[in-house]
Protein backbone atom coordinates (compact mmCIF):
# COMPACT_ATOMS: atom_id res chain seq x y z
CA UNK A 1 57.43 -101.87 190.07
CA UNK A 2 56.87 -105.62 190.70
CA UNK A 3 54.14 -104.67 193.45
CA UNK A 4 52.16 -102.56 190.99
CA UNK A 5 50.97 -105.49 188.66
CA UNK A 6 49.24 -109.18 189.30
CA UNK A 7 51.59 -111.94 187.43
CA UNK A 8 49.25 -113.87 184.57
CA UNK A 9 46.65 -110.75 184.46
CA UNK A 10 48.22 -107.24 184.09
CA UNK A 11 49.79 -106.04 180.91
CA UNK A 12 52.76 -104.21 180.44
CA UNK A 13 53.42 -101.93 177.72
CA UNK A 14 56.87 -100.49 177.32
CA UNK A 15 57.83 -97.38 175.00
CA UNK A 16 61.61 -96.51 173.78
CA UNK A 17 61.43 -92.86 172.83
CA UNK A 18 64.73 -90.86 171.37
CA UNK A 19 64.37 -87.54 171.96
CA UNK A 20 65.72 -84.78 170.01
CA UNK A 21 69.07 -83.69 170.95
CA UNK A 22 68.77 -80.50 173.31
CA UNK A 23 65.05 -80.93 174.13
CA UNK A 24 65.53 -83.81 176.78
CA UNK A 25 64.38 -80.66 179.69
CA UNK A 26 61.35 -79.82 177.65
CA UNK A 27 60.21 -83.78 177.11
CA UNK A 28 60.69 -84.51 180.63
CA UNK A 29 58.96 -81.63 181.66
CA UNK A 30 55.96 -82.13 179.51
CA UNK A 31 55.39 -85.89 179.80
CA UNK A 32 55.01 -84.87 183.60
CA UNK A 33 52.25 -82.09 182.99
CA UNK A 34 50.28 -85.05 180.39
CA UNK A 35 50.94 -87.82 182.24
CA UNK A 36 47.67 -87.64 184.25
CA UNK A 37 45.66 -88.51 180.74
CA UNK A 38 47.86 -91.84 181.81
CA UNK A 39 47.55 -92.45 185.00
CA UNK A 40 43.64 -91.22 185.26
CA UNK A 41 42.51 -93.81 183.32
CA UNK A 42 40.70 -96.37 185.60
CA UNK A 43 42.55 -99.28 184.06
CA UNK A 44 45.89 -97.82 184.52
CA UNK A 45 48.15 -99.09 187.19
CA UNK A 46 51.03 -96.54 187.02
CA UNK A 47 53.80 -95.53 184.53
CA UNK A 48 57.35 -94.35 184.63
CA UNK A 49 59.80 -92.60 183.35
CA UNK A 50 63.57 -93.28 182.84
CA UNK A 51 66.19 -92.02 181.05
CA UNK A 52 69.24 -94.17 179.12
CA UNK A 53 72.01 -94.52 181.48
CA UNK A 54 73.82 -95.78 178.05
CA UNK A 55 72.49 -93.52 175.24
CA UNK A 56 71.99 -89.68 175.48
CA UNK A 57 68.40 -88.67 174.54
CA UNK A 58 66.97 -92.25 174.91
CA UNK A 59 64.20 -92.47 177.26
CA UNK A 60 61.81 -95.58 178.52
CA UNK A 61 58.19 -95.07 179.61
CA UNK A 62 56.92 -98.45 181.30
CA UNK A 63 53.04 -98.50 182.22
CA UNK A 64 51.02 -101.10 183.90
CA UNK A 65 47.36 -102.07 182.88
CA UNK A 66 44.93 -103.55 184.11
CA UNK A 67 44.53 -106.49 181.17
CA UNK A 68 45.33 -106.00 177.14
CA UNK A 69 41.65 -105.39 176.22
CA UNK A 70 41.14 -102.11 178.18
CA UNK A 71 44.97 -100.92 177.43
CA UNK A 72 44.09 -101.20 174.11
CA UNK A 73 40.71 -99.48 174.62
CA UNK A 74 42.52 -96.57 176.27
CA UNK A 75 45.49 -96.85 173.30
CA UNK A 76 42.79 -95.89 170.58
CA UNK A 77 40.94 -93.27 172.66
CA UNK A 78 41.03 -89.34 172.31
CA UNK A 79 42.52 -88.57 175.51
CA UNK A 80 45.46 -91.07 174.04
CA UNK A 81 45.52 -89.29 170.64
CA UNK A 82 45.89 -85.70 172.80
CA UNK A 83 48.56 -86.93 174.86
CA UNK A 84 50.93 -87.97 172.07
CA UNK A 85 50.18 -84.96 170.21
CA UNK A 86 51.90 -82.85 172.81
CA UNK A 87 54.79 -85.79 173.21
CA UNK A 88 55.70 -85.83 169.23
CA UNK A 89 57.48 -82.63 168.32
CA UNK A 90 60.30 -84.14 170.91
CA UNK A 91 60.54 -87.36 169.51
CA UNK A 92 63.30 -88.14 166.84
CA UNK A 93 62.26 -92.11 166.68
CA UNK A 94 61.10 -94.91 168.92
CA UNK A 95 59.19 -98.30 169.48
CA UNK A 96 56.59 -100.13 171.69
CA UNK A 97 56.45 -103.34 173.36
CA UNK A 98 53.76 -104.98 175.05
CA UNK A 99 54.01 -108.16 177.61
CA UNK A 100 52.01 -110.24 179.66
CA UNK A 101 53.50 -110.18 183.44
CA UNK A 102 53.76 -113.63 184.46
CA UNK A 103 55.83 -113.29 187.64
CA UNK A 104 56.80 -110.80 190.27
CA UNK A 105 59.16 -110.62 192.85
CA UNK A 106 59.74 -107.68 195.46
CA UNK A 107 63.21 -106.59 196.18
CA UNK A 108 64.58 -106.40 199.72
CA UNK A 109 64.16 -102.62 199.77
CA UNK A 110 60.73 -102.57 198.16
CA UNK A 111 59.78 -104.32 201.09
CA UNK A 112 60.98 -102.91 203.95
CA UNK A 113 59.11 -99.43 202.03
C-alpha cells in the first residue's frame, strides 16, 4: 500500500466494520460487486479489504484519496449513499478514521514486484 499514496498530500480513510455473525461470505462477496462505485471515482487511489486475524466477523476497508476535500466530496455523494445501502444489512457496528499520510516506505518485496 505505501506505493499507492504521496506522503503530506493523500488521505487515508480507514473503516472497522463487524459483520453479522454468519454473513461474513455474503459481505465479502458484495463489497467486491460495489466496490467499483469506490474505486471509479477519479480521486480514488485504491481500497482494500481485510479481515481480523484476531476477531471473527471484524473486517477493515483502507482507501486512499487523492486529498480530504474531494474524499469528502465523494463521502457525501449519491453513488456513496448507494454503496452503503447495499453494505448495511451486514453490518452489526463499526467506525471510521481518517489520516493524513505523511511518510511511506516500500517493503523489500513490494519492490522487487
Amino acid at each position: 500500500m505505501a506505493g499507492s499514496a504521496t506522503p503530506g498530500r493523500n488521505f487515508r480513510v480507514m473503516l472497522r466494520m463487524e459483520i453479522k455473525p454468519g454473513m461474513e461470505g455474503d459481505f465479502e462477496r458484495v463489497w467486491q460487486e460495489v466496490g467499483g462505485s469506490v474505486t471509479e471515482h477519479p480521486a480514488n487511489l485504491g481500497q482494500w479489504l481485510s479481515r481480523s486475524a484476531e476477531e471473527d466477523g471484524v473486517y477493515y476497508i483502507v482507501s486512499d484519496w487523492v486529498d480530504e476535500p474531494l474524499f469528502r466530496q465523494f463521502e457525501t455523494s449519491e453513488r456513496h449513499l448507494e454503496h452503503r445501502k447495499k453494505l448495511h444489512p451486514y453490518r452489526s457496528g463499526g467506525s471510521m478514521t481518517t489520516m493524513h499520510v505523511v511518510a511511506a516506505l516500500a517493503g523489500a518485496a513490494g519492490a522487487a514486484a
